[in-house]
C-alpha atoms as a PDB file:
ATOM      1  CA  UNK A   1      78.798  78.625  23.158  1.00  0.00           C
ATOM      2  CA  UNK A   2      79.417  75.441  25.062  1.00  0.00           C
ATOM      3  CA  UNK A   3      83.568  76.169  25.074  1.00  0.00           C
ATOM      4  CA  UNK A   4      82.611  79.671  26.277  1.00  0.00           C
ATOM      5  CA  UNK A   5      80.625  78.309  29.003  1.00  0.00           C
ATOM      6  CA  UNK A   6      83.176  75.387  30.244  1.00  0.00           C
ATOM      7  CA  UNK A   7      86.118  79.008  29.732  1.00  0.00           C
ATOM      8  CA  UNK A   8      83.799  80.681  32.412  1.00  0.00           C
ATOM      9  CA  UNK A   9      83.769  77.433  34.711  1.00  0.00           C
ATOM     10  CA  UNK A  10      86.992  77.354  34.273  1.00  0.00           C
ATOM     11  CA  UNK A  11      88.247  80.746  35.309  1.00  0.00           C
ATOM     12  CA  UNK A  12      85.690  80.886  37.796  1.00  0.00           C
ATOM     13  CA  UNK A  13      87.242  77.809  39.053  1.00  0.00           C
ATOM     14  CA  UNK A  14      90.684  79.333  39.401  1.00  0.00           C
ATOM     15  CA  UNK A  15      89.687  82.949  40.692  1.00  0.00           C
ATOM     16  CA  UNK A  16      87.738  81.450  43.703  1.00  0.00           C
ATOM     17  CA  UNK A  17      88.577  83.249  46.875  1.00  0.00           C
ATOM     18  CA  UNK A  18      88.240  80.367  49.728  1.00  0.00           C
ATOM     19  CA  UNK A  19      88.909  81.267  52.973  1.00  0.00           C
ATOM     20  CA  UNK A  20      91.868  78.286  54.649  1.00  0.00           C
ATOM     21  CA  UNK A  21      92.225  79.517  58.257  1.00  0.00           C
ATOM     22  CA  UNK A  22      94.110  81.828  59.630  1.00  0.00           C
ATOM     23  CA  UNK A  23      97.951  81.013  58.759  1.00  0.00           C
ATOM     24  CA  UNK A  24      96.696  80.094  55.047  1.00  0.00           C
ATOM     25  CA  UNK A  25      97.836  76.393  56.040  1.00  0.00           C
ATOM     26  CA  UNK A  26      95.059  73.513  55.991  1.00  0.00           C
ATOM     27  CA  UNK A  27      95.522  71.372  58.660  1.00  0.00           C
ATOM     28  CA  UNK A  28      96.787  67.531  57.906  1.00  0.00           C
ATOM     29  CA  UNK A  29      94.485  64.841  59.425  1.00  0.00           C
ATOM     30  CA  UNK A  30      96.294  63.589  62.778  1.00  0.00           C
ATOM     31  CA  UNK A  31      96.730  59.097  62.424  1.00  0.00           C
ATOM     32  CA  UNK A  32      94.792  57.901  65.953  1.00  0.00           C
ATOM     33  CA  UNK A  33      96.612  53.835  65.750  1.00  0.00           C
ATOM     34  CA  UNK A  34      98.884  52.367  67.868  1.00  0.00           C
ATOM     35  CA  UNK A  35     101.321  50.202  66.101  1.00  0.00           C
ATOM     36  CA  UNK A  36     102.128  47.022  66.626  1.00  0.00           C
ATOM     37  CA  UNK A  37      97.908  46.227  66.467  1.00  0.00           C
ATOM     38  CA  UNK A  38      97.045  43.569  69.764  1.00  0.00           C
ATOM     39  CA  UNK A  39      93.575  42.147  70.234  1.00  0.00           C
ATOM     40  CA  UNK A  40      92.703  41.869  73.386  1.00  0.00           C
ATOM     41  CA  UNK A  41      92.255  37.586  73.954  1.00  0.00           C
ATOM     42  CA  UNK A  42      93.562  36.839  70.693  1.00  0.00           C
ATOM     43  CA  UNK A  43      95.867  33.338  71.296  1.00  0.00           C
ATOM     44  CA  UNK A  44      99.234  34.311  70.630  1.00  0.00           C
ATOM     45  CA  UNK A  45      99.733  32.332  66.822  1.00  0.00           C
ATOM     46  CA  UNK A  46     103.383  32.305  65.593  1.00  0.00           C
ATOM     47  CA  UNK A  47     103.478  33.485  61.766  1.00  0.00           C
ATOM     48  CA  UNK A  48     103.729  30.298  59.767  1.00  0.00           C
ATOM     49  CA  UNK A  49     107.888  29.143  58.499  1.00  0.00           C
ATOM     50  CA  UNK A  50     108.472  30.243  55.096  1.00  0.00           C
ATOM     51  CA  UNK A  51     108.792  26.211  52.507  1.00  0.00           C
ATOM     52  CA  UNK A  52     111.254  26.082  49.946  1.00  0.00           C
ATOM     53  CA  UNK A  53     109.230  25.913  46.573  1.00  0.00           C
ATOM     54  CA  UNK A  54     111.987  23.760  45.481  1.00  0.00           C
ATOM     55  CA  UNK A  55     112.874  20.263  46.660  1.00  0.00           C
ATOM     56  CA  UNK A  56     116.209  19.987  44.704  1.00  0.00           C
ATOM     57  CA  UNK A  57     119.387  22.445  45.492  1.00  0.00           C
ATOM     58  CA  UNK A  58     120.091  24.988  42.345  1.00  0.00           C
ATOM     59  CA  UNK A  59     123.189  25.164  41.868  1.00  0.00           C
ATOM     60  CA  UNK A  60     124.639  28.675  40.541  1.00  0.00           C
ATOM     61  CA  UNK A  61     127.226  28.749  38.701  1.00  0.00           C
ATOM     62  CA  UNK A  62     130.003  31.639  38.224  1.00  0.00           C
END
């Protein structure tokens, strides 16, 4: 009884009728930001220099 009930969920599921508009198209949300992101008074900070992890050379060899 309880795989004949979770059958009839599931067809019921998959026969549903639901209305999307008039074209049959759902309409994709529209993105409202403006890239590059300012803040208004913000001091202008420079991103910090990337530091070597290393303070010997590697050498590579070929």
């Amino acid at each position: 009884m309880i795989f004949a009930v979770v059958a009839l969920a599931v067809v019921g599921m998959g026969n549903s009728n639901i209305s999307t508009g008039g074209n049959g198209k759902t309409p994709r949300p529209q993105s409202t930001v403006q890239y590059p992101i300012r803040f208004e008074g913000a001091p202008a900070e420079r991103a910090p220099r990337p530091r070597p992890t290393v303070s010997y050379p590697i050498r590579w060899q070929r």
